[in-house]
N, C-alpha and C. Protein backbone atom coordinates (compact mmCIF):
# COMPACT_ATOMS: atom_id res chain seq x y z
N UNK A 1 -108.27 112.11 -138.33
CA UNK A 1 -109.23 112.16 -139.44
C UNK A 1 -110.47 111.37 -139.06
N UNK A 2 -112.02 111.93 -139.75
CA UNK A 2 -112.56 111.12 -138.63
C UNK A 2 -113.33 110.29 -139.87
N UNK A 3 -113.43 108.67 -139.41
CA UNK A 3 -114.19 107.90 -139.91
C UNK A 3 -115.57 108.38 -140.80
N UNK A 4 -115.94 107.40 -141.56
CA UNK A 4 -117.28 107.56 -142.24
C UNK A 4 -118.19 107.07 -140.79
N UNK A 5 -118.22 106.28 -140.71
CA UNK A 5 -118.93 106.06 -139.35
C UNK A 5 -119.32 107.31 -138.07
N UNK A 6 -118.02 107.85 -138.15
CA UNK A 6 -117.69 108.91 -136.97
C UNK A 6 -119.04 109.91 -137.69
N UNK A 7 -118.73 110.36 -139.47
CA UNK A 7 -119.60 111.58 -139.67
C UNK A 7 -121.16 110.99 -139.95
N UNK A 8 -121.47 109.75 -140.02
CA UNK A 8 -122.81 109.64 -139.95
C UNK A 8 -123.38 109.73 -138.47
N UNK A 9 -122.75 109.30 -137.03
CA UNK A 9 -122.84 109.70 -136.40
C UNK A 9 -123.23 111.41 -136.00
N UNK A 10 -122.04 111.90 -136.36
CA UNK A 10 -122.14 113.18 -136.05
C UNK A 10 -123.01 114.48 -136.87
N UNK A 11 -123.35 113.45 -137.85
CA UNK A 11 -125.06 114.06 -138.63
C UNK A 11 -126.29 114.08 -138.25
N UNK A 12 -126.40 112.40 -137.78
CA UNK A 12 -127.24 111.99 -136.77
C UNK A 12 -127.86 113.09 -135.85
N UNK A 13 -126.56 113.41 -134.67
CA UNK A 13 -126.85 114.43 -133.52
C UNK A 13 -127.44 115.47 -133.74
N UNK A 14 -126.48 115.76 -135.27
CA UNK A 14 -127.19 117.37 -135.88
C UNK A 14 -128.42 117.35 -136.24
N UNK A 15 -129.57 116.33 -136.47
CA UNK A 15 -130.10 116.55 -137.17
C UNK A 15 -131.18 116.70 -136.01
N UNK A 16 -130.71 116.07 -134.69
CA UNK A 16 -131.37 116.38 -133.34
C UNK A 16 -131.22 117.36 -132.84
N UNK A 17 -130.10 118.54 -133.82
CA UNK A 17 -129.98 119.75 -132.69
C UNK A 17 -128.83 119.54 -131.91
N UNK A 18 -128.16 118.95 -131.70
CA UNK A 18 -127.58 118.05 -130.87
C UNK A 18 -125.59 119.31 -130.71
N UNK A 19 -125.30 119.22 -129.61
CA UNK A 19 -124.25 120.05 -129.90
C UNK A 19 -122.92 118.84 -130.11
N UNK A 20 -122.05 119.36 -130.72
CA UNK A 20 -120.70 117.77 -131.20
C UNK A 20 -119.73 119.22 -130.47
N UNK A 21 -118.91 118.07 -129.74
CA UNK A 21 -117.93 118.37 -129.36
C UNK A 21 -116.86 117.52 -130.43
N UNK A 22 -115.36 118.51 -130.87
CA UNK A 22 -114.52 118.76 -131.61
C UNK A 22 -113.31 118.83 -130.68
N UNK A 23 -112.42 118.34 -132.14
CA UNK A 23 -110.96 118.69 -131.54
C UNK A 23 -110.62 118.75 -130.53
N UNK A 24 -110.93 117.68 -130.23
CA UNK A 24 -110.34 117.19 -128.87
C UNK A 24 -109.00 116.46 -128.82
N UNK A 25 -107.88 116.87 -127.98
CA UNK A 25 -106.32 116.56 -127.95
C UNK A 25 -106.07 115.16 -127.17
N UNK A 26 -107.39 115.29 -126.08
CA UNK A 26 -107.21 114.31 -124.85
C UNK A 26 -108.52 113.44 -124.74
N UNK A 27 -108.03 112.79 -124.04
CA UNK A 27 -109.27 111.81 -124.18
C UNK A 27 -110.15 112.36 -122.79
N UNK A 28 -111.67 111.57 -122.26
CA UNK A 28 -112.50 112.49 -121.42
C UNK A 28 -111.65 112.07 -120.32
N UNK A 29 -110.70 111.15 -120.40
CA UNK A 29 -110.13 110.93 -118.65
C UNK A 29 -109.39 112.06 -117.94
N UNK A 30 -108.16 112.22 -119.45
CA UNK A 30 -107.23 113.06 -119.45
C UNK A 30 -107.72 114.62 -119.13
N UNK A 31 -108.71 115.21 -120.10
CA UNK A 31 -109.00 116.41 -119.79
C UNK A 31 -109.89 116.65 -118.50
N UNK A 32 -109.92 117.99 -118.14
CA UNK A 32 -110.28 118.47 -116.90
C UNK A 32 -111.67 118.40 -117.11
N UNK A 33 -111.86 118.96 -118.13
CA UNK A 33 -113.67 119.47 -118.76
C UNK A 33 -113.88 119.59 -120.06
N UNK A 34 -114.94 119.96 -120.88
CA UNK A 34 -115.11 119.91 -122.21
C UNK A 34 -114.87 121.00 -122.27
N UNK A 35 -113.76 122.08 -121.64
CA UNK A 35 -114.00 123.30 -121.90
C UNK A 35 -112.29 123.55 -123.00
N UNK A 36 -112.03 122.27 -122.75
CA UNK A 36 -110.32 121.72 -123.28
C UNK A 36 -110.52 121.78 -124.73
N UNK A 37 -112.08 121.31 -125.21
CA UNK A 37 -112.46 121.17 -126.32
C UNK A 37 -113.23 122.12 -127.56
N UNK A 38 -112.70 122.19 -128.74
CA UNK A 38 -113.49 123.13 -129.22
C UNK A 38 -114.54 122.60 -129.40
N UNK A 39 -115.69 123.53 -129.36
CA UNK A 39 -117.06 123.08 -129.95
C UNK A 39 -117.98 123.64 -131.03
N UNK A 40 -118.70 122.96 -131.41
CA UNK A 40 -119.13 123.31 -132.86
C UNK A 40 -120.85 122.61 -132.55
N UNK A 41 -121.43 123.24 -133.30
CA UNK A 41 -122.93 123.30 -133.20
C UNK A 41 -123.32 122.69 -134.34
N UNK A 42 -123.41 121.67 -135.58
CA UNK A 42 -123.60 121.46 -136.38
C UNK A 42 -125.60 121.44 -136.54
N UNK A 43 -125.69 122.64 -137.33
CA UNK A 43 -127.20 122.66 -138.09
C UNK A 43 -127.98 121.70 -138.43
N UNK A 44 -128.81 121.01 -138.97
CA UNK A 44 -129.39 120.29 -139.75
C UNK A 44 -129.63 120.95 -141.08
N UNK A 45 -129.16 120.21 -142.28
CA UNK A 45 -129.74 121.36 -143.72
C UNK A 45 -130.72 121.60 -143.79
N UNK A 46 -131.15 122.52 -144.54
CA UNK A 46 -132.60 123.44 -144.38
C UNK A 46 -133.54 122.42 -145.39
N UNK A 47 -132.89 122.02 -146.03
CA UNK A 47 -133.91 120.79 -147.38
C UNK A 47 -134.44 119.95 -146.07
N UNK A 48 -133.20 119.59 -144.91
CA UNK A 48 -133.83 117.93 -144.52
C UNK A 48 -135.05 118.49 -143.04
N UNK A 49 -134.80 119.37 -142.65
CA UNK A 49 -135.46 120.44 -141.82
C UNK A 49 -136.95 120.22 -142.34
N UNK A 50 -136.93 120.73 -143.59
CA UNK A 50 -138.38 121.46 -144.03
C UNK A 50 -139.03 120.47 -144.66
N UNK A 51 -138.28 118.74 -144.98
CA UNK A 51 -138.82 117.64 -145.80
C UNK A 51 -139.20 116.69 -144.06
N UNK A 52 -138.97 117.15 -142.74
CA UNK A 52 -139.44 116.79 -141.61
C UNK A 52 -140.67 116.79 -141.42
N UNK A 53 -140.65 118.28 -141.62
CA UNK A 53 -142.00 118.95 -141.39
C UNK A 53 -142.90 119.12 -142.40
N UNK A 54 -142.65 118.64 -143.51
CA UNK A 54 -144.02 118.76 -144.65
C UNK A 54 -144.29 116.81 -144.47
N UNK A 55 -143.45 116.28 -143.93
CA UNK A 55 -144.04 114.94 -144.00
C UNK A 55 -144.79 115.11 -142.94
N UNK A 56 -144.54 115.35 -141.51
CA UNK A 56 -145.32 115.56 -140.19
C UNK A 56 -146.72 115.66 -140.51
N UNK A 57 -146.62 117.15 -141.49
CA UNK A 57 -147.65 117.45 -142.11
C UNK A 57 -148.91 116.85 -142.82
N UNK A 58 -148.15 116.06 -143.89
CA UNK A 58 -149.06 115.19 -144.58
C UNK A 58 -149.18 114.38 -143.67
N UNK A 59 -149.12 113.33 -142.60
CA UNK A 59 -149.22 112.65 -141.75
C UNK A 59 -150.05 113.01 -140.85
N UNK A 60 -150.39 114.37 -140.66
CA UNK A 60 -151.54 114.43 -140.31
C UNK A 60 -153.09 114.92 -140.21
N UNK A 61 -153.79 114.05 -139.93
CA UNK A 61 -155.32 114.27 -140.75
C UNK A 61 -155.38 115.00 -140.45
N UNK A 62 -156.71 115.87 -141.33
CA UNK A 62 -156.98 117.30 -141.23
C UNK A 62 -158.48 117.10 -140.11
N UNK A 63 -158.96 118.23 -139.63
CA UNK A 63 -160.31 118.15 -139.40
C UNK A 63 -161.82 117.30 -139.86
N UNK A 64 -161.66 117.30 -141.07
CA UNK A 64 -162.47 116.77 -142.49
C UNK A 64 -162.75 115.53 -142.48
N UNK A 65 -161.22 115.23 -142.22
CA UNK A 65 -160.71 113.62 -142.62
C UNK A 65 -161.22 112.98 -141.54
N UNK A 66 -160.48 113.61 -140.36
CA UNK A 66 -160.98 112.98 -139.10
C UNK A 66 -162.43 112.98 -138.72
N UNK A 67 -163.46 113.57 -138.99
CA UNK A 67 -164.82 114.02 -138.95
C UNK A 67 -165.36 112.89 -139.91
N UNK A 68 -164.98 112.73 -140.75
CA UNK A 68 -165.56 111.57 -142.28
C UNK A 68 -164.85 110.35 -141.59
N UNK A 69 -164.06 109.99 -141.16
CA UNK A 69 -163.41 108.65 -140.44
C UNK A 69 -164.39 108.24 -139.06
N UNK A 70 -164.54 108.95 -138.34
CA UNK A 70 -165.28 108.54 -136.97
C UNK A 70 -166.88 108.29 -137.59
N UNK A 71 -167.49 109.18 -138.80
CA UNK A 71 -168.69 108.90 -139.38
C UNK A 71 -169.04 107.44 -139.92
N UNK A 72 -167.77 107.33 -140.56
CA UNK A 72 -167.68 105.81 -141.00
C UNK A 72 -167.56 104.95 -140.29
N UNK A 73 -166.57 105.40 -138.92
CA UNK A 73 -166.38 104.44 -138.32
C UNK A 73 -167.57 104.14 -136.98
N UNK A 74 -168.51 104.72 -137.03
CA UNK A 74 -169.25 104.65 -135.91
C UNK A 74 -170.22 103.52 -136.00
N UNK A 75 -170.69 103.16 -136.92
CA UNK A 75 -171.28 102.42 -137.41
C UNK A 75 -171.23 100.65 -136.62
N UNK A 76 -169.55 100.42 -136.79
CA UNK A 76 -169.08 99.54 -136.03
C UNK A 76 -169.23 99.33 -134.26
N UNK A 77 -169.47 100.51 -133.93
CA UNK A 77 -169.77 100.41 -132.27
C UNK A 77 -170.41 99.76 -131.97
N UNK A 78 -170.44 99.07 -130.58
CA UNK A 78 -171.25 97.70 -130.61
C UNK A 78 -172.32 98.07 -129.78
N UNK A 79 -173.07 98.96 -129.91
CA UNK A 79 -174.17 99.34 -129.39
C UNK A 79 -175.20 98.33 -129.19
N UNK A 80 -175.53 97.26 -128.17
CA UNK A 80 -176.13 96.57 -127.77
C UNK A 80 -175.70 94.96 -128.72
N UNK A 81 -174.57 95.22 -128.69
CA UNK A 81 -173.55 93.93 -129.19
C UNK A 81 -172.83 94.21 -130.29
N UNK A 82 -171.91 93.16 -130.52
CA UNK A 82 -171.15 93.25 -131.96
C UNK A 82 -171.91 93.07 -133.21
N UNK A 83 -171.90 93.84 -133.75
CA UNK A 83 -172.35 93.51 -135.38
C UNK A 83 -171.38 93.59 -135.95
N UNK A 84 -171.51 93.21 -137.26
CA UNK A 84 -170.52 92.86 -138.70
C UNK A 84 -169.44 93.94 -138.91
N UNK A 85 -169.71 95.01 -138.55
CA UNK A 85 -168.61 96.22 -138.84
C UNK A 85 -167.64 95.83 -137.51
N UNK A 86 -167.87 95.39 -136.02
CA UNK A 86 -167.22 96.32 -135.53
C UNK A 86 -165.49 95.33 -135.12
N UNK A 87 -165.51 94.21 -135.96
CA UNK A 87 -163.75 93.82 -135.68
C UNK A 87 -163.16 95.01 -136.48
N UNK A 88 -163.98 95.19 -137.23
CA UNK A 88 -162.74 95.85 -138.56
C UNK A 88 -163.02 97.42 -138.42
N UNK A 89 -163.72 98.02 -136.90
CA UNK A 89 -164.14 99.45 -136.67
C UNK A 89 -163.22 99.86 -135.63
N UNK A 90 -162.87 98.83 -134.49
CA UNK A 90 -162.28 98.78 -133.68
C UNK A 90 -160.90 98.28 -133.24
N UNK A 91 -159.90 98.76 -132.83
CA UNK A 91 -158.28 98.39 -132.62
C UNK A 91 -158.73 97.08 -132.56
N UNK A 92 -157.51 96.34 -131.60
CA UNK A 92 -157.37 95.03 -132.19
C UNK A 92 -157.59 94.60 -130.11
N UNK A 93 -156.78 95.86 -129.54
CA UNK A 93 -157.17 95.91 -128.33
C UNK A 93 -158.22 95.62 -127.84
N UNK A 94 -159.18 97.01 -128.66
CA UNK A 94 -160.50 97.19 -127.85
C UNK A 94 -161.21 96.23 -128.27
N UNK A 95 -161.08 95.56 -129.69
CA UNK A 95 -161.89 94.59 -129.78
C UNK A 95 -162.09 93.47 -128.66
N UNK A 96 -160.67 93.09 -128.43
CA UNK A 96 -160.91 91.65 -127.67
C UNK A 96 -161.32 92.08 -126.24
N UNK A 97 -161.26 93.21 -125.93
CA UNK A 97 -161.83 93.62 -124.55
C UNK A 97 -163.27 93.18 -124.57
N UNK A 98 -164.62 93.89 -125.69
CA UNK A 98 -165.43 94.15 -125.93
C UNK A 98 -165.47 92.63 -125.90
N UNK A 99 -164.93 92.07 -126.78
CA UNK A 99 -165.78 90.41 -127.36
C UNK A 99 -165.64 89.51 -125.79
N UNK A 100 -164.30 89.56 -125.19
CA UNK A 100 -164.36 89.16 -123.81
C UNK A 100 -165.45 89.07 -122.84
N UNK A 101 -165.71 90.83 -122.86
CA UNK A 101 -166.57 91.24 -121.72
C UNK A 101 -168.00 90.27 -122.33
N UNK A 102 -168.62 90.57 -123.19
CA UNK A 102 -169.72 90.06 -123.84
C UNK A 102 -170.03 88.52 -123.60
N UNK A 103 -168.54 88.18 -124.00
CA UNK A 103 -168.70 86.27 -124.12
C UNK A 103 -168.62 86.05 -122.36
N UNK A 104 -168.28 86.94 -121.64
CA UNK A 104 -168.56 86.41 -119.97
C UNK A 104 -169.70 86.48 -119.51
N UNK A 105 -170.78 87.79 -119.94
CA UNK A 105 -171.55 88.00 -119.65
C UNK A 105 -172.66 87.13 -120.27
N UNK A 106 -172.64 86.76 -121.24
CA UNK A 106 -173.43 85.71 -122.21
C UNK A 106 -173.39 84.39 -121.49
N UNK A 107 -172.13 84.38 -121.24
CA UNK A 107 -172.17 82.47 -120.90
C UNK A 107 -173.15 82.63 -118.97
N UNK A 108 -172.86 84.08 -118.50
CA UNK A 108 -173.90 84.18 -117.06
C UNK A 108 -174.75 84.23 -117.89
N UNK A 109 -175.42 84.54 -118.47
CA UNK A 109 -176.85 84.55 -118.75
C UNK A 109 -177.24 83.12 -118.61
N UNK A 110 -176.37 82.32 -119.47
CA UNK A 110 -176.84 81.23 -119.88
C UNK A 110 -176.93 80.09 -118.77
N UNK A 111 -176.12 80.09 -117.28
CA UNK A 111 -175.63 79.56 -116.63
C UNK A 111 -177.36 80.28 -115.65
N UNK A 112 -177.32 81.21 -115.54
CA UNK A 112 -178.47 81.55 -114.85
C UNK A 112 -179.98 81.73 -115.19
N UNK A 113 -179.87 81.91 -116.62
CA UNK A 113 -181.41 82.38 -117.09
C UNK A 113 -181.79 83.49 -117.16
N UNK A 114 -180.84 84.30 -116.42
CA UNK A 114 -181.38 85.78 -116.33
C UNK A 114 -180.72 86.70 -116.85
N UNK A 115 -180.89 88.36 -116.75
CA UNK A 115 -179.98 88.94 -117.52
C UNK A 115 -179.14 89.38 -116.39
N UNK A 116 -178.00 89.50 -117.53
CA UNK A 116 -176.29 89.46 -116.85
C UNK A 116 -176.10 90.43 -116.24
N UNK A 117 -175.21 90.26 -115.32
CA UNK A 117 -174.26 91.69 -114.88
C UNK A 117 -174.30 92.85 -115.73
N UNK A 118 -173.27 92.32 -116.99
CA UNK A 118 -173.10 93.07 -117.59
C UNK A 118 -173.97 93.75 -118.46
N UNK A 119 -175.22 94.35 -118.34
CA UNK A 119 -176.36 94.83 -119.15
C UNK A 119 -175.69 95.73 -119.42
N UNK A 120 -175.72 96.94 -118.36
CA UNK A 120 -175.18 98.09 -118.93
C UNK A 120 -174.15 98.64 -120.01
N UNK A 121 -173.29 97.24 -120.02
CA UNK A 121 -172.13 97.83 -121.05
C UNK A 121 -172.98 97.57 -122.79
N UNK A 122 -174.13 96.91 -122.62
CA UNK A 122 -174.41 96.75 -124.17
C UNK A 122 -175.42 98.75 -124.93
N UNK A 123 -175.08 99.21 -123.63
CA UNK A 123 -175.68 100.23 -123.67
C UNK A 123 -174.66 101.46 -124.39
N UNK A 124 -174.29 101.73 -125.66
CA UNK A 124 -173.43 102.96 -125.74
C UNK A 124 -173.52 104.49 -126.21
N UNK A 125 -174.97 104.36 -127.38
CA UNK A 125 -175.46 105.65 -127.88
C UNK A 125 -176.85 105.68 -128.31
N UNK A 126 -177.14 104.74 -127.87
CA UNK A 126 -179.00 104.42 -127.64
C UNK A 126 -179.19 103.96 -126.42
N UNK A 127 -180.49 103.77 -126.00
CA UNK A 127 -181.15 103.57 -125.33
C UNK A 127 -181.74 102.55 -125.26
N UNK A 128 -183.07 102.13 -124.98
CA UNK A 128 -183.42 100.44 -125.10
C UNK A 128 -184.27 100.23 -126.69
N UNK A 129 -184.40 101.35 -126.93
CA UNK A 129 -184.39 100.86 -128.67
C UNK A 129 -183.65 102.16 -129.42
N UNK A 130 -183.84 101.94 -130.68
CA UNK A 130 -183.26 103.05 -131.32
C UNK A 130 -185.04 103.35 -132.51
N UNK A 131 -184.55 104.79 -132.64
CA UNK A 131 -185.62 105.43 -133.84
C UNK A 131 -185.27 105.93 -134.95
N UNK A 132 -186.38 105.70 -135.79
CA UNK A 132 -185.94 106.28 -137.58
C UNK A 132 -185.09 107.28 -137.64
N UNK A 133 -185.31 108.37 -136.65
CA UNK A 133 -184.67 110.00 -136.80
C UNK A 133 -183.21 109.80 -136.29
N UNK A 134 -182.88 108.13 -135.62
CA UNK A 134 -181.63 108.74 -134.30
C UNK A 134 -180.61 108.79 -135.53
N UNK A 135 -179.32 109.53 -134.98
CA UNK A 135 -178.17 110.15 -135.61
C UNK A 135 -177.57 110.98 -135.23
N UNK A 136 -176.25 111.19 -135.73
CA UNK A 136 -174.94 112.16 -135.02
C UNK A 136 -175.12 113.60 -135.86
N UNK A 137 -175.75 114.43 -134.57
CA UNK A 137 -176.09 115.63 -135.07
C UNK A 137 -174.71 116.77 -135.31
N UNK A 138 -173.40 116.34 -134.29
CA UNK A 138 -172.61 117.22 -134.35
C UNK A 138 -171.19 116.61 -134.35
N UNK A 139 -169.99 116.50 -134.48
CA UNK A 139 -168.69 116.30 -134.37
C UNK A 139 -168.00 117.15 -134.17
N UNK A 140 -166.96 117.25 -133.01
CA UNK A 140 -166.28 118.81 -132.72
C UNK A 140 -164.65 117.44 -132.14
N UNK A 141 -163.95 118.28 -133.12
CA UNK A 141 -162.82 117.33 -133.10
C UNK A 141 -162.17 118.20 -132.02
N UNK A 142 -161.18 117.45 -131.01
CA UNK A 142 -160.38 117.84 -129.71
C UNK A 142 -159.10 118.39 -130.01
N UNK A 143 -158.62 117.29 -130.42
CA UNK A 143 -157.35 116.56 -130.40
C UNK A 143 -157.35 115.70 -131.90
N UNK A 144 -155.66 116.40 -132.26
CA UNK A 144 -155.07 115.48 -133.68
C UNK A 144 -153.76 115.15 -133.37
N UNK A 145 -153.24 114.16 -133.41
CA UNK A 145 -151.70 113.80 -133.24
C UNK A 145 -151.75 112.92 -134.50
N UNK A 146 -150.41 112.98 -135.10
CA UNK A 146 -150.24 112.14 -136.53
C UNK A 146 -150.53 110.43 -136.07
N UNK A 147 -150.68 110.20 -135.17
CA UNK A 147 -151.61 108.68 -134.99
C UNK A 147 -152.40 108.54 -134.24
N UNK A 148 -153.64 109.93 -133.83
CA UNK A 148 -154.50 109.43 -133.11
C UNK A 148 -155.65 111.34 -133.09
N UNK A 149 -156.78 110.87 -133.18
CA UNK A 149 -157.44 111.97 -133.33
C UNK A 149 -159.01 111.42 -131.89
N UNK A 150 -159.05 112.99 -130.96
CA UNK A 150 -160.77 112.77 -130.25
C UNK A 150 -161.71 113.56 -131.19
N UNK A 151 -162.47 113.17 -130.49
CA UNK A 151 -163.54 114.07 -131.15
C UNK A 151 -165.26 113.85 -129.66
N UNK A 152 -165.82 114.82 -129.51
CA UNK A 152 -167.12 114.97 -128.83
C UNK A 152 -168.14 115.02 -130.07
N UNK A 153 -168.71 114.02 -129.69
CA UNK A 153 -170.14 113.63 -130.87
C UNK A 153 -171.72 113.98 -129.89
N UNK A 154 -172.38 114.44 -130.33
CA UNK A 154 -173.71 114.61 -130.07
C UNK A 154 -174.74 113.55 -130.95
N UNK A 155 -175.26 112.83 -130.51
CA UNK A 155 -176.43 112.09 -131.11
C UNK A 155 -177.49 111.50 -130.30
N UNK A 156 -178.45 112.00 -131.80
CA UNK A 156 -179.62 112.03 -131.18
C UNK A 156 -180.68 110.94 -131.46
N UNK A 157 -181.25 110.12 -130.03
CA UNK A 157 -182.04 108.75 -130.14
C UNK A 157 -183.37 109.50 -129.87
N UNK A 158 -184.38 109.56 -130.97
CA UNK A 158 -185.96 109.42 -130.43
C UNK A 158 -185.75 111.20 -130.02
N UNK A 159 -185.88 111.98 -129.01
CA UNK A 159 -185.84 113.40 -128.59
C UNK A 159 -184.83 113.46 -127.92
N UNK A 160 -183.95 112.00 -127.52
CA UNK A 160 -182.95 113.18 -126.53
C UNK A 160 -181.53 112.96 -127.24
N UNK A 161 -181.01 114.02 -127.11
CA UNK A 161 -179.59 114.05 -128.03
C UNK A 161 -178.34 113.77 -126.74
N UNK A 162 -177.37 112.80 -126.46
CA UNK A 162 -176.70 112.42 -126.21
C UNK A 162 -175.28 113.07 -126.22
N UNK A 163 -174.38 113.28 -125.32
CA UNK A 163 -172.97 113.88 -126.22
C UNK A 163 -171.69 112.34 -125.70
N UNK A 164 -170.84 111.95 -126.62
CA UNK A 164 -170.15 110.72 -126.45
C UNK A 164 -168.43 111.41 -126.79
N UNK A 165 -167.09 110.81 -125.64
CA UNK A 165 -166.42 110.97 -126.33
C UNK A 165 -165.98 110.21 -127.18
N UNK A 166 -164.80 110.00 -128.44
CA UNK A 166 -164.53 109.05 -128.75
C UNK A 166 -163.11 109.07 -129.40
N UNK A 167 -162.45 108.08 -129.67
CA UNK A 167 -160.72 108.11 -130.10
C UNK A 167 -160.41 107.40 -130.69
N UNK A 168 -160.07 107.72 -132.22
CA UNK A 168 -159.45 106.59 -133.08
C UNK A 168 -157.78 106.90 -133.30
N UNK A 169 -157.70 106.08 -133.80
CA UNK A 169 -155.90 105.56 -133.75
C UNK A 169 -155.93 105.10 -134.79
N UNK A 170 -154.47 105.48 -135.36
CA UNK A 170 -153.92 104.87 -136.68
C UNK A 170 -153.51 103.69 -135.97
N UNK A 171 -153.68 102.61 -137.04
CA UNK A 171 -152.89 101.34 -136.56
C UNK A 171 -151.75 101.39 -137.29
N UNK A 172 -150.93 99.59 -137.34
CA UNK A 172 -149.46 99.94 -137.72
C UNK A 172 -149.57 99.70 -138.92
N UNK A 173 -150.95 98.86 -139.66
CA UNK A 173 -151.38 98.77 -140.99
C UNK A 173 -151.36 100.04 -141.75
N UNK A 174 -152.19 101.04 -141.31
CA UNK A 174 -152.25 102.32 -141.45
C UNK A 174 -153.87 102.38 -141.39
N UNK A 175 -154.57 102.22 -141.19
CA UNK A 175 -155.83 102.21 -141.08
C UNK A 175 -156.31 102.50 -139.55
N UNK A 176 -157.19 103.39 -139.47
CA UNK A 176 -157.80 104.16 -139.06
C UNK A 176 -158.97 103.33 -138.20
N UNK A 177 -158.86 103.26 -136.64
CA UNK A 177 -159.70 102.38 -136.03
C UNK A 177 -160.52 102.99 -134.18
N UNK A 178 -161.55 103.18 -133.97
CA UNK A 178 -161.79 103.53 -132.79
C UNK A 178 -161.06 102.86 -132.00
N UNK A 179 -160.50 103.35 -130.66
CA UNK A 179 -159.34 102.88 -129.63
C UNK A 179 -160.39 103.15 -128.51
N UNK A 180 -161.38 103.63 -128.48
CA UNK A 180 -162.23 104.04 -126.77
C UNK A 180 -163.63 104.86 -127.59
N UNK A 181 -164.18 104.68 -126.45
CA UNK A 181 -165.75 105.48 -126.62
C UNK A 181 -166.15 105.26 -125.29
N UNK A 182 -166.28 107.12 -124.59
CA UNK A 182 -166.86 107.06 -123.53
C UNK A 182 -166.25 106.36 -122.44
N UNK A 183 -164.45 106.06 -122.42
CA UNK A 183 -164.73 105.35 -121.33
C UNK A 183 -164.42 103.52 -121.21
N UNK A 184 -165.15 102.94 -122.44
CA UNK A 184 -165.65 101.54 -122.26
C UNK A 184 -164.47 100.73 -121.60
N UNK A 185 -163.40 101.05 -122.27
CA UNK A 185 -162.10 100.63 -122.08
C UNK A 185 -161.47 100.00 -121.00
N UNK A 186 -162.19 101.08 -120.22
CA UNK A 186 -162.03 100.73 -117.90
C UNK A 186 -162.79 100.12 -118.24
N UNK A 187 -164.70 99.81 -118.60
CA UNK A 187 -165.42 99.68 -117.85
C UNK A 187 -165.05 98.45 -118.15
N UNK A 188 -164.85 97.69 -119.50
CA UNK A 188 -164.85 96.33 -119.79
C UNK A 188 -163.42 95.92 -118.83
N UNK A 189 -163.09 96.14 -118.59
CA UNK A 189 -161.36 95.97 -117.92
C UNK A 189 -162.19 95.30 -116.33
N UNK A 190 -162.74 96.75 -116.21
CA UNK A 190 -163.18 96.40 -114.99
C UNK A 190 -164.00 95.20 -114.92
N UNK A 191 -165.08 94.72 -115.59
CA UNK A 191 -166.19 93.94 -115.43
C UNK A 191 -165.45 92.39 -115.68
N UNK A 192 -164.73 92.55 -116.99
CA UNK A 192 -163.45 91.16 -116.87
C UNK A 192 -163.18 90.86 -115.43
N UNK A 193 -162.52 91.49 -115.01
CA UNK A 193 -161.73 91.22 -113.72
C UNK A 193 -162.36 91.10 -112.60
N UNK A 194 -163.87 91.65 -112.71
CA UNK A 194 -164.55 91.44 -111.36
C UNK A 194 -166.18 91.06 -112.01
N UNK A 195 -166.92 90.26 -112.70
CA UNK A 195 -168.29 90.30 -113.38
C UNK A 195 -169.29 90.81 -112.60
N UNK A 196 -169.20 90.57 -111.33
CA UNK A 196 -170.34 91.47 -110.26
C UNK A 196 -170.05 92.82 -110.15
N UNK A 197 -168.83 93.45 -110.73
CA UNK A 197 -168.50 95.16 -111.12
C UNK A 197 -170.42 95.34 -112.02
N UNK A 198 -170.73 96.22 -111.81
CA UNK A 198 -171.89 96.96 -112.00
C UNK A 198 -171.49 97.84 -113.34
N UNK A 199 -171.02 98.29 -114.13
CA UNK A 199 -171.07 99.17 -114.99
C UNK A 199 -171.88 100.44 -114.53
C-alpha cells in the first residue's frame, strides 16, 4: 500500500510528465530490468495543466507594458552620469558596476587634473550635449520571457537618430529594472579591471 508521502511524490513526477513505474514485486537489485515492472504514465489534471499556463500567462508582459516600462525607465540611464532616477532605474548589479566605474574614473580625474580614461563610458544616447527635440522615436520589442524583456530603441539627439539595445529584468521585489544598455555591462567590467581599457 503506498504511503501519503509515496503519492505526493508520485503526483509530483506527473505533473512533470514524468513516467512512474508500478507494481513492482522486486526490488531494482533483484530484477533484471524495468521491464519486470508494470508501468503507468500518470497525466497531470487538466484544471492544474491549464491554471500553469494562464499563470505563465499573466506573468508575462505584453508588448505595451514592456514598451511603457523601458519609456519610464529610460530616463534613469546615466547618460553622462548618474542622476536621481537611475539607482531605482537600474538592477542592483548594473548599478554598482556603473557607480564603480564612475567613482574610479572621478577619483583619476582628480589625482591628475585631466579628463579620465573613462570619458567614453559617460557617453550612452547623446552626444556632447543634448537638444530640445532629442527623444525615443521608436521601440521594437525582441524578446519577452516572464522575467526579462529587449527591446531596439531609436533616438533622436539634435538630427541624428541613434538605434540602442536595451534589457530590463524583473527583480525578486517584482519591479521592473534595466539589466544592460548597449553593451555597458562588459564595458564597465572591463574598465574596472583594467582603467587604461579605452571604452
Amino acid at each position: 500500500m503506498l504511503k501519503k508521502s509515496h503519492i505526493r511524490t508520485i503526483y509530483a513526477l506527473a505533473l512533470a510528465g514524468m513516467t512512474i513505474l508500478s507494481s513492482c514485486s522486486q526490488t531494482s537489485k533483484e530484477r533484471e530490468s524495468d521491464e519486470d515492472c508494470a508501468v503507468t504514465k500518470i497525466e497531470a489534471p487538466a484544471e492544474v495543466v491549464d491554471s500553469t499556463a494562464t499563470n505563465a500567462e499573466e506573468a508575462m508582459l505584453s508588448e505595451d507594458e514592456a514598451t511603457d516600462l523601458i519609456k519610464k525607465l529610460w530616463k534613469g540611464l546615466p547618460d553622462h552620469g548618474i542622476n536621481s532616477n537611475t539607482k531605482s532605474s537600474l538592477t542592483p548589479e548594473f548599478y554598482a558596476l556603473v557607480k564603480k566605474g564612475f567613482d574610479i574614473d572621478e577619483r583619476i580625474q582628480a589625482q591628475t587634473g585631466d579628463i579620465g580614461p573613462g570619458e567614453d563610458l559617460y557617453y550612452w544616447y547623446t552626444g556632447q550635449d543634448s537638444g530640445p527635440g532629442d527623444k525615443i522615436t521608436s521601440i521594437s520589442i525582441t524578446e519577452i520571457t516572464p522575467d526579462k524583456a529587449s527591446a531596439k530603441v531609436k533616438y533622436k539627439n539634435f538630427s541624428e537618430i541613434s538605434s540602442h539595445t536595451i534589457v530590463i529584468k524583473k527583480s525578486e521585489d517584482g519591479t521592473w529594472r534595466i539589466d544592460d544598455f548597449d553593451n555597458m555591462k562588459t564595458l564597465f567590467r572591463k574598465f574596472i579591471k583594467n582603467p587604461g581599457f579605452n571604452a
